[in-house]
Protein backbone atom coordinates (compact mmCIF):
# COMPACT_ATOMS: atom_id res chain seq x y z
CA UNK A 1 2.72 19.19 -28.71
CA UNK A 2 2.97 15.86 -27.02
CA UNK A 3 -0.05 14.56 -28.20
CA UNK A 4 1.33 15.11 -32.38
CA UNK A 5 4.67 14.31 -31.64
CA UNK A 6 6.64 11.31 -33.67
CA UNK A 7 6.79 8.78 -30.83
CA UNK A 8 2.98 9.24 -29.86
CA UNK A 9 1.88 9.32 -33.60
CA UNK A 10 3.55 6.03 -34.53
CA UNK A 11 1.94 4.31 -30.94
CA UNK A 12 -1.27 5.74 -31.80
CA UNK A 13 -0.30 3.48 -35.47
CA UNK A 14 1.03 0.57 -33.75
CA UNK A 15 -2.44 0.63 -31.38
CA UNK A 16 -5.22 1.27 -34.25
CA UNK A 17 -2.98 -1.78 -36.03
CA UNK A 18 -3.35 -4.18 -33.46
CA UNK A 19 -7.08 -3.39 -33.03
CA UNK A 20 -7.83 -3.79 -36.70
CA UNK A 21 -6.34 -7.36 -36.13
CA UNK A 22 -9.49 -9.27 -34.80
CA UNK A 23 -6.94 -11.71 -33.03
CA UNK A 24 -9.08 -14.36 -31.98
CA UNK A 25 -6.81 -15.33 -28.69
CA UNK A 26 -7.47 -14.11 -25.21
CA UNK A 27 -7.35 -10.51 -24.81
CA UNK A 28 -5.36 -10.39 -21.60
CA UNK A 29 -3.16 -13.06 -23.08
CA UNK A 30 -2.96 -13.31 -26.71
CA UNK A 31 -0.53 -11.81 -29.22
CA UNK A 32 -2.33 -7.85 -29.01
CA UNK A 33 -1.87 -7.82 -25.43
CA UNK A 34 1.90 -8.38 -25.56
CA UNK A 35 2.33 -6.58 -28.73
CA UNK A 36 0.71 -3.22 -27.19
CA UNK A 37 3.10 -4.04 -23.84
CA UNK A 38 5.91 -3.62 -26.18
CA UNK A 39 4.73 -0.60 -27.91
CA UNK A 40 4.47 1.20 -24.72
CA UNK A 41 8.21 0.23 -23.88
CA UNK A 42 9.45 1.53 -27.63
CA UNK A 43 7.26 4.55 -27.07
CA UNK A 44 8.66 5.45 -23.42
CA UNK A 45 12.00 3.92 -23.67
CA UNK A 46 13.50 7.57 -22.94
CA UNK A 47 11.60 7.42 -19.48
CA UNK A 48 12.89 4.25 -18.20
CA UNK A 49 14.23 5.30 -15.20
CA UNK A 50 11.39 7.40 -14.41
CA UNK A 51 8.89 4.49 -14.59
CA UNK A 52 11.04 2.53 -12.86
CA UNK A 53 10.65 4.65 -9.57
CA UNK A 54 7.20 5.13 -9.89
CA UNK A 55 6.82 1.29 -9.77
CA UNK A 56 8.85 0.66 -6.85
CA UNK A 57 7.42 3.93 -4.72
CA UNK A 58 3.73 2.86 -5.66
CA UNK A 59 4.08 -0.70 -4.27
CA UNK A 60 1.18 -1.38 -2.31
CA UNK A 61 2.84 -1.85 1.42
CA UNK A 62 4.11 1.76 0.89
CA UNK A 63 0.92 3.17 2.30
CA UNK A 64 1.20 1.00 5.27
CA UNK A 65 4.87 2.44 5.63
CA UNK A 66 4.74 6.11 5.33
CA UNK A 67 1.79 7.61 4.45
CA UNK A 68 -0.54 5.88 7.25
CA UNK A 69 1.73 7.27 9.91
CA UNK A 70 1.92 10.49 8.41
CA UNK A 71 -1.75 10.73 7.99
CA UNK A 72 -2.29 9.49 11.42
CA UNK A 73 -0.80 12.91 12.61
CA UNK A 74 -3.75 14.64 11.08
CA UNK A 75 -6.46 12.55 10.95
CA UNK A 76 -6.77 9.03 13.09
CA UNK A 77 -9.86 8.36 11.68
CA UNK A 78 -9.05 9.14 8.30
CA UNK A 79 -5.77 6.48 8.58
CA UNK A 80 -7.76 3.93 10.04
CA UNK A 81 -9.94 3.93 6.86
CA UNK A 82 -7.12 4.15 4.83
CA UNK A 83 -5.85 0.94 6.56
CA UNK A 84 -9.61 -0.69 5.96
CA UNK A 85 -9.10 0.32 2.32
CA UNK A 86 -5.74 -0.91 1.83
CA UNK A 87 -6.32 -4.62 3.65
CA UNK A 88 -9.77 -4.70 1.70
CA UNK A 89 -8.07 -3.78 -1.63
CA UNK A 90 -5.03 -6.21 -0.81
CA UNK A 91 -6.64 -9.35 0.27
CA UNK A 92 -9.39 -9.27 -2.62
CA UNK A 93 -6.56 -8.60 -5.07
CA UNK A 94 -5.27 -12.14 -3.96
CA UNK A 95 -8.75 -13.39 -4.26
CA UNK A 96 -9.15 -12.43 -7.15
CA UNK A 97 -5.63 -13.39 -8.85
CA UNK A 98 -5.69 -17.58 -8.00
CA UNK A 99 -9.10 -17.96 -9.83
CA UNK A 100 -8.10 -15.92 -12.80
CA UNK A 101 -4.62 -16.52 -13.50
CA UNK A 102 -3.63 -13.68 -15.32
CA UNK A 103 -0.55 -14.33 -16.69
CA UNK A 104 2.08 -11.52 -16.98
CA UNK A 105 3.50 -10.21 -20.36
CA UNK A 106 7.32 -11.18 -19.79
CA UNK A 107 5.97 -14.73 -19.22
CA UNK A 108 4.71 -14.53 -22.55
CA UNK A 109 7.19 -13.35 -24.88
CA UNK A 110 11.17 -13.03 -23.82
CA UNK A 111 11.09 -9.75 -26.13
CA UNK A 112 9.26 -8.13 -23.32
CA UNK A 113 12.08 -5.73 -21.79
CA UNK A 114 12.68 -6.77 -17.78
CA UNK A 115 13.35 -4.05 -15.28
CA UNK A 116 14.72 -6.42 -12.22
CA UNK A 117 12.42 -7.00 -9.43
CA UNK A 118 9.78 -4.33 -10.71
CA UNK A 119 8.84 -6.54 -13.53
CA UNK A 120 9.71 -10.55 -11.99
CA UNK A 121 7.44 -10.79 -9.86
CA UNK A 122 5.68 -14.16 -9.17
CA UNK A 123 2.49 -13.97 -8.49
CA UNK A 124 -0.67 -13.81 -11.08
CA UNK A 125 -1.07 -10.85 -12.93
CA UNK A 126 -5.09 -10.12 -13.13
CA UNK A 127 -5.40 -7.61 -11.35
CA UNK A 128 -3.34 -4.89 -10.96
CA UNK A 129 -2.61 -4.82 -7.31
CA UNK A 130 -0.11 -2.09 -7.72
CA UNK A 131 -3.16 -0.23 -9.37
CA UNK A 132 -5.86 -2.04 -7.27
CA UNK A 133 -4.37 -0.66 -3.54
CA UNK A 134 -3.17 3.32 -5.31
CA UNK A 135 -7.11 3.84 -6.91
CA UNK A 136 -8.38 2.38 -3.76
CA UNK A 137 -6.30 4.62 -1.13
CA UNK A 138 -6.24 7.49 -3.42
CA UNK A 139 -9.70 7.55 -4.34
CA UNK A 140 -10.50 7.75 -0.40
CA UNK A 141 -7.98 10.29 0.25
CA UNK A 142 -9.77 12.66 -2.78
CA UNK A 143 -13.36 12.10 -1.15
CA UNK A 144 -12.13 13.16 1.78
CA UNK A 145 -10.12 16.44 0.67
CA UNK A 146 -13.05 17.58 -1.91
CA UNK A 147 -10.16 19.79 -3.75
CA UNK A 148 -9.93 19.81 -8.01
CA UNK A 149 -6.48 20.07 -7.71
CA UNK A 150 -5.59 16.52 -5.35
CA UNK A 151 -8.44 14.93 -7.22
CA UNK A 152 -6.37 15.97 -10.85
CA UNK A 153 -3.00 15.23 -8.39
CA UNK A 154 -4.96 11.47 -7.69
CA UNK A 155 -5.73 11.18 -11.37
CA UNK A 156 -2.10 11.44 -12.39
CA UNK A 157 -0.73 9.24 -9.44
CA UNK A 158 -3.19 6.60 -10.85
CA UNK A 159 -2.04 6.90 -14.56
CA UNK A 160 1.72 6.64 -13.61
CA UNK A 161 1.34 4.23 -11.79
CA UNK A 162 -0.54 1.79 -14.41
CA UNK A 163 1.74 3.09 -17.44
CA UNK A 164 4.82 2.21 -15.29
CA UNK A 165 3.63 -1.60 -14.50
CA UNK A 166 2.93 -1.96 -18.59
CA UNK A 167 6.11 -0.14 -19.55
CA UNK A 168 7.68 -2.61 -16.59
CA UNK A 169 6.61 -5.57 -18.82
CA UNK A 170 4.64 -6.84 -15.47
CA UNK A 171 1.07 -6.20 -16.68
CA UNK A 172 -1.17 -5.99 -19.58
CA UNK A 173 -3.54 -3.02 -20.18
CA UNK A 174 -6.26 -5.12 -19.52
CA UNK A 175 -4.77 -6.18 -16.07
CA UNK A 176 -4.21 -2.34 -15.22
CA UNK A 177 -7.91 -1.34 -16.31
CA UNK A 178 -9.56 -4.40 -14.17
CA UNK A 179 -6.93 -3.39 -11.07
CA UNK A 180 -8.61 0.33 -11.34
CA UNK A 181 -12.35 -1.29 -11.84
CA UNK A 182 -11.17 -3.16 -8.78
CA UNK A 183 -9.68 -0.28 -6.76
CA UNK A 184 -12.81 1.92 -7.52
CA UNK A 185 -15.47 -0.66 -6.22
CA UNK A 186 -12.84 -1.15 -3.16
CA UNK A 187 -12.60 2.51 -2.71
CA UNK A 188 -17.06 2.79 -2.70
CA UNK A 189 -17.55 0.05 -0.90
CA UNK A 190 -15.04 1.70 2.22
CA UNK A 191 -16.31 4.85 1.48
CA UNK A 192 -19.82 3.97 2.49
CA UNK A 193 -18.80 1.85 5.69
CA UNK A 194 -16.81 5.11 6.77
CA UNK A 195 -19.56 6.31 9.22
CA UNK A 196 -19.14 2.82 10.94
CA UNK A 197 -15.79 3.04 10.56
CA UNK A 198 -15.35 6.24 12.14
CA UNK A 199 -17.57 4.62 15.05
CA UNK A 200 -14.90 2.09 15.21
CA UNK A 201 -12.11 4.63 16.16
CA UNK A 202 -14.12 6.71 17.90
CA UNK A 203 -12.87 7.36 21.85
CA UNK A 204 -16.04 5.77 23.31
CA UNK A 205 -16.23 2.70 21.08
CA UNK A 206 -13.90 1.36 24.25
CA UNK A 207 -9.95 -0.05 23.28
CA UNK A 208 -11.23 -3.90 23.66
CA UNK A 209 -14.46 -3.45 21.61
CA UNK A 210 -12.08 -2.01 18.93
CA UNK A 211 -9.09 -4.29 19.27
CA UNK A 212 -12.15 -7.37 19.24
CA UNK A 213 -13.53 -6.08 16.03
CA UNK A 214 -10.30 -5.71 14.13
CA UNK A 215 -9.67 -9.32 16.03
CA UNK A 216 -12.77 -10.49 13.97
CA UNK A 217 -11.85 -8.87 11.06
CA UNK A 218 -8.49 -10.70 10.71
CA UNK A 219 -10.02 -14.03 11.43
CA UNK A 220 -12.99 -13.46 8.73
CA UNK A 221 -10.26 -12.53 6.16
CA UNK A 222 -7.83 -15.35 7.19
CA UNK A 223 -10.83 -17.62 7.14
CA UNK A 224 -11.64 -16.76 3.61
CA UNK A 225 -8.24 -16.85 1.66
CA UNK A 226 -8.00 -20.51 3.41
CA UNK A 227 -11.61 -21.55 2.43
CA UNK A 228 -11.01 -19.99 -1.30
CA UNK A 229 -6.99 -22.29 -1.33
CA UNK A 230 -9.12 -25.16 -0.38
CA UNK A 231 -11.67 -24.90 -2.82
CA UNK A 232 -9.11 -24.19 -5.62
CA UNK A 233 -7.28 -26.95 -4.68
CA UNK A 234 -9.98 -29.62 -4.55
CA UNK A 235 -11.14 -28.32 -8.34
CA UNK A 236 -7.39 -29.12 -9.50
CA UNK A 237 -6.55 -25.61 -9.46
CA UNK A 238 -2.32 -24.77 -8.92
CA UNK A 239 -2.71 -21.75 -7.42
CA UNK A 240 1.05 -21.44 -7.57
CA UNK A 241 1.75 -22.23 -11.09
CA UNK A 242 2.96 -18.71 -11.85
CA UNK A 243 5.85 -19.18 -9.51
CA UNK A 244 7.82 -21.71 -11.97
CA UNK A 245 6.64 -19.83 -14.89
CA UNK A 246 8.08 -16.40 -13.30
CA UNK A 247 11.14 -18.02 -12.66
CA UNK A 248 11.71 -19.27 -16.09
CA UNK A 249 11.05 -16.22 -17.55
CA UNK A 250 13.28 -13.63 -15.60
CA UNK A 251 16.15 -13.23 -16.96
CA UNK A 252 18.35 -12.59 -13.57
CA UNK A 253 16.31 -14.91 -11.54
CA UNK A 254 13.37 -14.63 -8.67
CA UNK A 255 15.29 -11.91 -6.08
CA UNK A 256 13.17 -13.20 -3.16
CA UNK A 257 9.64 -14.97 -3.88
CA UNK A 258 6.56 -12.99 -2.96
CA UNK A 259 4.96 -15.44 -0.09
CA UNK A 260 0.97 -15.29 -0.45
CA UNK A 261 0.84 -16.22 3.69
CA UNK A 262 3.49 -13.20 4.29
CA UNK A 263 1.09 -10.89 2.49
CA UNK A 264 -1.86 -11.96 4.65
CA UNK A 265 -0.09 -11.47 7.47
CA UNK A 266 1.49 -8.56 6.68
CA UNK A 267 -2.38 -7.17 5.91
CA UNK A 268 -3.90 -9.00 9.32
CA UNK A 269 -1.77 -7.67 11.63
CA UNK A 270 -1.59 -4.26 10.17
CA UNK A 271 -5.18 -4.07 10.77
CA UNK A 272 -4.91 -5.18 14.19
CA UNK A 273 -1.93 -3.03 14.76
CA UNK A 274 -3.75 0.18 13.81
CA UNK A 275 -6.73 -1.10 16.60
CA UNK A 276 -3.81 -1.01 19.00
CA UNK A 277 -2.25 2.02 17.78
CA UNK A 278 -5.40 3.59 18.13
CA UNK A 279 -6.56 2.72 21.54
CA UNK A 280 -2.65 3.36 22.70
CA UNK A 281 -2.95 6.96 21.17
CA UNK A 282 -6.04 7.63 22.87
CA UNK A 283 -4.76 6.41 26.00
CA UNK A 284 -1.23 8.28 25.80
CA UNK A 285 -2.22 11.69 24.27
CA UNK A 286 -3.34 14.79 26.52
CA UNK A 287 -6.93 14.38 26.86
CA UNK A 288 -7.49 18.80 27.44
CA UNK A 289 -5.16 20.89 26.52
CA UNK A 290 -6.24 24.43 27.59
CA UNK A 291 -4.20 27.42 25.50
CA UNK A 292 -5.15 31.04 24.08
CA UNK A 293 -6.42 32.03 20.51
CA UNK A 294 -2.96 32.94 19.60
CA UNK A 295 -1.10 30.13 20.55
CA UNK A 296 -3.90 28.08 18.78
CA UNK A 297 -3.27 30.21 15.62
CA UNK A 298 0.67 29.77 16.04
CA UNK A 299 -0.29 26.43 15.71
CA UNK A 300 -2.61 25.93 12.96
CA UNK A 301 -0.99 27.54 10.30
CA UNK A 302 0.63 25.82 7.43
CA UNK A 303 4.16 25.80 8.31
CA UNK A 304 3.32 23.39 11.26
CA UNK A 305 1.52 21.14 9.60
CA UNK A 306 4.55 20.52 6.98
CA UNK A 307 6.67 20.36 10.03
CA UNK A 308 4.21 17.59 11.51
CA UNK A 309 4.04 15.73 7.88
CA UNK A 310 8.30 15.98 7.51
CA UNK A 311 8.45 14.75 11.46
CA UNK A 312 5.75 12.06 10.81
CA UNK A 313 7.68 10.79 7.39
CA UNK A 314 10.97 10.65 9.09
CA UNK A 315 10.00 9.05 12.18
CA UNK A 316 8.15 6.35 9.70
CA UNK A 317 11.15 6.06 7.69
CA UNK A 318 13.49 5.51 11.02
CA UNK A 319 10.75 2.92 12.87
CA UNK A 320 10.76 0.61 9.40
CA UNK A 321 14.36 0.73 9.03
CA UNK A 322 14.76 -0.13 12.69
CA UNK A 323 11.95 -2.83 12.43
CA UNK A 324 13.23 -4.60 9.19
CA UNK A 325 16.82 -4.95 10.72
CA UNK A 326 15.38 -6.31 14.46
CA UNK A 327 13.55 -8.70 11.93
CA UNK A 328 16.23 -10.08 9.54
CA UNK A 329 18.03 -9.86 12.78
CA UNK A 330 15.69 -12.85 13.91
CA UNK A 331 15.04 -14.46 11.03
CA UNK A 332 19.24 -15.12 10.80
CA UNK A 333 19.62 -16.31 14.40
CA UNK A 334 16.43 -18.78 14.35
CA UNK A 335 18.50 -21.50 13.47
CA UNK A 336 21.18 -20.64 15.83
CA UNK A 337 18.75 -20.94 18.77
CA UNK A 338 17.18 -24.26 17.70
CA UNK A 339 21.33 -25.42 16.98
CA UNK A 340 19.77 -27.26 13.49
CA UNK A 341 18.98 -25.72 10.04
CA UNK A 342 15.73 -25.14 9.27
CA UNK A 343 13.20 -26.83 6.99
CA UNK A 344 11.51 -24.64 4.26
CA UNK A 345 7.88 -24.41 6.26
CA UNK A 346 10.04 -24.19 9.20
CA UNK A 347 11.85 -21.11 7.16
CA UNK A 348 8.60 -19.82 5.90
CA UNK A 349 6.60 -19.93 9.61
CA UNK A 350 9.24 -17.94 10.98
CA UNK A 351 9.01 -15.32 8.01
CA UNK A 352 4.80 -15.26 8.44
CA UNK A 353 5.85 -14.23 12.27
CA UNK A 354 8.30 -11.92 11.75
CA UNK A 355 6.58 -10.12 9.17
CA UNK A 356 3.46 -10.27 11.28
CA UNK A 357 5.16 -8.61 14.15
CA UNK A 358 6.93 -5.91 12.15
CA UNK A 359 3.24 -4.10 10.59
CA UNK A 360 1.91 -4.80 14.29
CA UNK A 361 4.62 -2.53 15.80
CA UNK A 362 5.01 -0.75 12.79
CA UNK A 363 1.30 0.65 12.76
CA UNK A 364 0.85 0.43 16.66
CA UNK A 365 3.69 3.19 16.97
CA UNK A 366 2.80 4.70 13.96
CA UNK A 367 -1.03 5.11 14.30
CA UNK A 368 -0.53 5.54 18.12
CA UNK A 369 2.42 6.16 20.41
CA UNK A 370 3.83 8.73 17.69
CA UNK A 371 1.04 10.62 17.42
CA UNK A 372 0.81 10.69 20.81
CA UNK A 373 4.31 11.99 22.09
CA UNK A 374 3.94 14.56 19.49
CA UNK A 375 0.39 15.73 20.01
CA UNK A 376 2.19 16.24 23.97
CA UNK A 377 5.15 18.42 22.63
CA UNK A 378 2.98 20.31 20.53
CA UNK A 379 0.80 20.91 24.27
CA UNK A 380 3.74 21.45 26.05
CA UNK A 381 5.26 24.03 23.50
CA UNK A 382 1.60 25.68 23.41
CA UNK A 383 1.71 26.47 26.85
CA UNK A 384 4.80 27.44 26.85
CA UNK A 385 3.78 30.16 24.18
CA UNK A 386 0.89 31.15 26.14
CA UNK A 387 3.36 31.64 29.40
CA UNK A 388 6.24 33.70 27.43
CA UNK A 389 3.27 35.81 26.33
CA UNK A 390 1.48 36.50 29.69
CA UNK A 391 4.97 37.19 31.74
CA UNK A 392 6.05 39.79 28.38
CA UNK A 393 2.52 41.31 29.07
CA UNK A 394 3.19 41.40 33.05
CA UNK A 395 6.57 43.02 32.10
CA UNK A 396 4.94 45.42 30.13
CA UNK A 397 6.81 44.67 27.18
């Protein structure tokens, strides 16, 4: 019924139209790109609000925010790869974008409808990184569940998400498609380092080995955005020429502009916060804990593990808050302490170190010392269970 309804018939119309065209401009950027951008807003105008929240919950950092940390309750090694993924998928995005130079449909035509800060955004569009980072960590997650049903769940996730950035007015189709081609070879690529991966968060990999390697890793990743600026920039390249065309465009103005050395650093020191996480978990957590078949059973079955996933989202949810207001905290009183106001690189430094040290704590207690204090509750409460049961059996009762 949806398929042969009005609105769907008359896109399907507007669609074959614009294909029929032959326009000879760009296809990312020309007149059927924007056109088909538009068709999708008069098609899903009714879902507005809808699309709106899938944008802002599928922003990329929102893995690194809750579902790392709820993950990590379940499955260390699992998160850690999901981290891998999500800094691989991230950083090549931005690779990928300063070459290309996508640009983004409401810089192209002020009929494009603008939904606030889900649509002005200021950095290229080609690729998708909203759809780039969800197909990468999504994809991963399916491999490693191997159920029909989260694989279909994954396949919807994916399509929401890259109908909500068109219907935002912040990509094109095209950007969308080459942010999925980009998030599958992402998501392939991780998949078949996962054995060394794995090896990486293993127990006797040893806390400095793995805290030296994600060390590495953050210097090898710095090194290359750097290397790929430079080169750009000696070839005449402006490599932020979308943020004066973003700002003319919005019609309400750039909210706060996207830093590309914030994003790094928010990627680096996640990784390296999810080494430490690791090694601190390891460390922290009870190393044997000895309890009975029942008490194990008690606490495998599937009303604990949505208690662990509910205590694991909240406990995210409180350590961000926490973390964001310590952090604009800091960034306010900067300029107090130094008794002088601050000079834009001075300004933008002390973002790059705040936002550093926010994802370091963020996935250090969230990949570790959570994990930890709750995996010794859950001991404590097991042999607890096993004691109530032997003294009711002493009793006789």
């Amino acid at each position: 019924q949806t398929c042969g309804s009005q609105p769907a018939r008359e896109f399907t119309r507007k669609m074959a139209e614009l294909a029929m065209r032959g326009d000879a401009q760009s296809f990312s950027e020309g007149r059927w790109a924007v056109e088909a951008v538009m068709s999708v807003q008069a098609t899903m105008a009714p879902f507005d609000d809808f699309l709106s929240f899938v944008s802002s919950a599928s922003n990329p950092a929102s893995v690194l925010h809750f579902l790392v940390p709820v993950l990590a309750l379940f499955d260390q090694a699992l998160a850690l790869q999901i981290v891998v993924a999500y800094v691989a998928a991230d950083v090549s995005n931005l690779a990928f974008k300063w070459p290309l130079q996508g640009d983004r449909p409401f810089w192209m035509d002020p009929g494009v409808r603008q939904f606030g800060h889900n649509t002005c955004e200021v950095g290229f569009g080609m690729p998708s990184g909203h759809v780039q980072v969800t197909v990468a960590v999504y994809a991963l997650l399916a491999i490693a569940v191997r159920k029909r049903w989260f694989s279909a769940l994954v396949a919807v996730l994916v399509g929401l998400t890259a109908l909500s950035r068109v219907h935002m007015g912040a990509h094109t189709i095209l950007q969308v498609s080459c942010g999925a081609l980009a998030g599958s070879a992402t998501a392939f690529l991780v998949h078949r380092a996962s054995p060394a991966i794995r090896r990486w968060s293993d127990r006797d990999f040893g806390a400095g080995w793995r805290v030296g390697v994600a060390l590495l890793a953050v210097m090898g990743a710095a090194s290359f955005i750097a290397l790929e600026c430079q080169g750009l920039s000696w070839l005449g390249v402006d490599i932020y020429a979308s943020v004066s065309k973003a700002t003319a465009a919005c019609n309400h103005g750039i909210g706060t502009a996207v830093s590309s050395a914030r994003g790094i650093a928010r990627d680096c020191s996640s990784l390296l916060g999810a080494a430490v996480g690791r090694s601190l978990c390891l460390a922290l957590r009870p190393k044997h804990t000895l309890v009975s078949a029942a008490a194990a059973d008690v606490a495998s079955n599937q009303r604990s593990g949505w208690v662990r996933a509910a205590v694991g989202f909240a406990t995210a949810g409180a350590m961000l808050t926490t973390l964001i207001q310590v952090g604009q905290w800091m960034r306010a009183n900067v300029a107090v302490l130094v008794q002088r106001p601050l000079q834009e690189d001075e300004e933008e430094l002390v973002a790059v170190t705040v936002t550093s040290m926010i994802y370091t704590l963020l996935l250090a207690f969230g990949v570790g010392v959570v994990p930890a204090m709750l995996a010794s509750a859950r001991s404590s409460l097991l042999s607890e269970t096993d004691l109530s049961r032997h003294e009711r059996e002493k009793a006789g009762l």
